[in-house]
Protein backbone atom coordinates (compact mmCIF):
# COMPACT_ATOMS: atom_id res chain seq x y z
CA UNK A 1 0.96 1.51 0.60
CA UNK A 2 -0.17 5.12 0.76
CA UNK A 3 0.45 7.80 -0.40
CA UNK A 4 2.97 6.56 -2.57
CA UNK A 5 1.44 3.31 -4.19
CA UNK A 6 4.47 0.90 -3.24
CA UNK A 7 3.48 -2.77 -3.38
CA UNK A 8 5.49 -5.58 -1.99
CA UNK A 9 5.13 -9.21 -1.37
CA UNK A 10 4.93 -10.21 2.46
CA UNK A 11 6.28 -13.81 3.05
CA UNK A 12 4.69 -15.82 6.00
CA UNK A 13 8.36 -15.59 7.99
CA UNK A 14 8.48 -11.91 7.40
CA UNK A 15 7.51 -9.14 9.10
CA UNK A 16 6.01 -5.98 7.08
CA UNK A 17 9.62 -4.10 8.07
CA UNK A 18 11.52 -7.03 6.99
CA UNK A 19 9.93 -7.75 3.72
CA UNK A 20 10.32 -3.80 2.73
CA UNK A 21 14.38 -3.92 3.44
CA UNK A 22 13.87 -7.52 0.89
CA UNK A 23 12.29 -5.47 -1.68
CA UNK A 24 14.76 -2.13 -1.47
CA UNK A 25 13.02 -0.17 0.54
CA UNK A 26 14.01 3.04 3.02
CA UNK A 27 11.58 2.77 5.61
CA UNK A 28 11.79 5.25 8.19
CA UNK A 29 13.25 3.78 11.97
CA UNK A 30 15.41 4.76 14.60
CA UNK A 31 16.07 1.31 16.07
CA UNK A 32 16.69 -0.35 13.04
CA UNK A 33 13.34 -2.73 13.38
CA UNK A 34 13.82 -3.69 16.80
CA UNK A 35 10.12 -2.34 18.41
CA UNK A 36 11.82 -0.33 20.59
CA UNK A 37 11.26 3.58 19.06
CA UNK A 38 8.31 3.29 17.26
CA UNK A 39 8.89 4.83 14.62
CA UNK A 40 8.03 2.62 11.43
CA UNK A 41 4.37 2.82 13.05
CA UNK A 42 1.99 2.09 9.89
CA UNK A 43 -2.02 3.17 9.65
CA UNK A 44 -3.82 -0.16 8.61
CA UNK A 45 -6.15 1.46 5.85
CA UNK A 46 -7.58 -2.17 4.44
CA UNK A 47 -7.43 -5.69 5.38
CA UNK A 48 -7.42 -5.91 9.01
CA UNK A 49 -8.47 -9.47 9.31
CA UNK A 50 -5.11 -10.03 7.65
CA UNK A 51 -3.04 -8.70 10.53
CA UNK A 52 -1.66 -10.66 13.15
CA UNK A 53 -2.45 -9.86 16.71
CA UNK A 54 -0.73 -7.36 18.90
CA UNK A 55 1.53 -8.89 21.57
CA UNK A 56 2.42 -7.63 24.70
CA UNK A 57 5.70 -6.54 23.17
CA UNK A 58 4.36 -4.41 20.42
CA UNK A 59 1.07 -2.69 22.98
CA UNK A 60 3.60 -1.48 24.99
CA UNK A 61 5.57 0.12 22.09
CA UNK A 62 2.46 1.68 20.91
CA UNK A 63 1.13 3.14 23.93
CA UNK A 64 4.19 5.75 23.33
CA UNK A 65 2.54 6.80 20.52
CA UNK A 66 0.94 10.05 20.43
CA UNK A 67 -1.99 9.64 18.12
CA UNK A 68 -5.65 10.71 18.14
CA UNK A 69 -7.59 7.72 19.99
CA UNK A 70 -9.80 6.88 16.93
CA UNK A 71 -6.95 6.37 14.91
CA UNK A 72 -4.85 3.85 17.48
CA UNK A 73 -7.01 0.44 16.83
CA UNK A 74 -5.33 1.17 13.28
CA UNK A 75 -1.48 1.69 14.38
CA UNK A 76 0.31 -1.11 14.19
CA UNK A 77 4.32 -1.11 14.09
CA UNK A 78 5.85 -2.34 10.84
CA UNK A 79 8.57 -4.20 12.71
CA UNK A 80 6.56 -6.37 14.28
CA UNK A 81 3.09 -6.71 11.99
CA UNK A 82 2.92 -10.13 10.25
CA UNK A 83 0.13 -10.01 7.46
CA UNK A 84 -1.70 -13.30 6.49
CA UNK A 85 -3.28 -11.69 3.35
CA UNK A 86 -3.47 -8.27 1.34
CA UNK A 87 -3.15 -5.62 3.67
CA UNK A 88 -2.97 -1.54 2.77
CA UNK A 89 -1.37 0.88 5.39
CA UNK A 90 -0.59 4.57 5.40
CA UNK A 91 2.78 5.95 6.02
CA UNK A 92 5.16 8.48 4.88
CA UNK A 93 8.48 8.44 4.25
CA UNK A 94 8.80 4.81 2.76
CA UNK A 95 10.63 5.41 -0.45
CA UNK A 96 12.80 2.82 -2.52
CA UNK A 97 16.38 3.23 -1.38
CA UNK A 98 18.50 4.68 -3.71
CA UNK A 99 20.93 2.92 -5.87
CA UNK A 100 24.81 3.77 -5.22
């Protein structure tokens, strides 16, 4: 993951948002991984042929999205991506959560 080099494991069940809660992760989201505010929205940076496809579901989530139009065949929300393979994505604000 970029910019801050956190790897995680991805199981075939999983989605990219579930498997980062799994591991301890923060990872920002208003709707707490439902696909309804958008807002865990990832860049895919490498390994798009390991991506699942978009459903109907997730397009119209990401047409809210105001992004440059180069850049939207890459956005893909974290909530709903499954990964079949190593994938890299961009996003800020993932951190590991902090322990109490």
């Amino acid at each position: 993951m970029r910019p801050s080099g956190i790897e995680f494991e991805v199981r075939d069940d999983e989605t990219v948002f579930e498997a980062a809660a799994r591991h301890g992760i923060r990872w920002p989201t208003v709707c707490g991984g439902l696909g309804s505010c958008t807002t865990c929205y990832v860049l895919i940076a490498d390994g798009h042929d390991n991506v699942s496809e978009v459903s109907r579901f997730e397009q119209e989530g990401l047409s809210r999205i105001d992004l440059p139009v180069g850049e939207m065949s890459e956005v893909r929300l974290a909530c709903q991506l499954r990964i079949s393979g190593d994938v890299s994505v961009v996003r800020s604000g993932v951190r590991p959560r902090r322990k109490s």
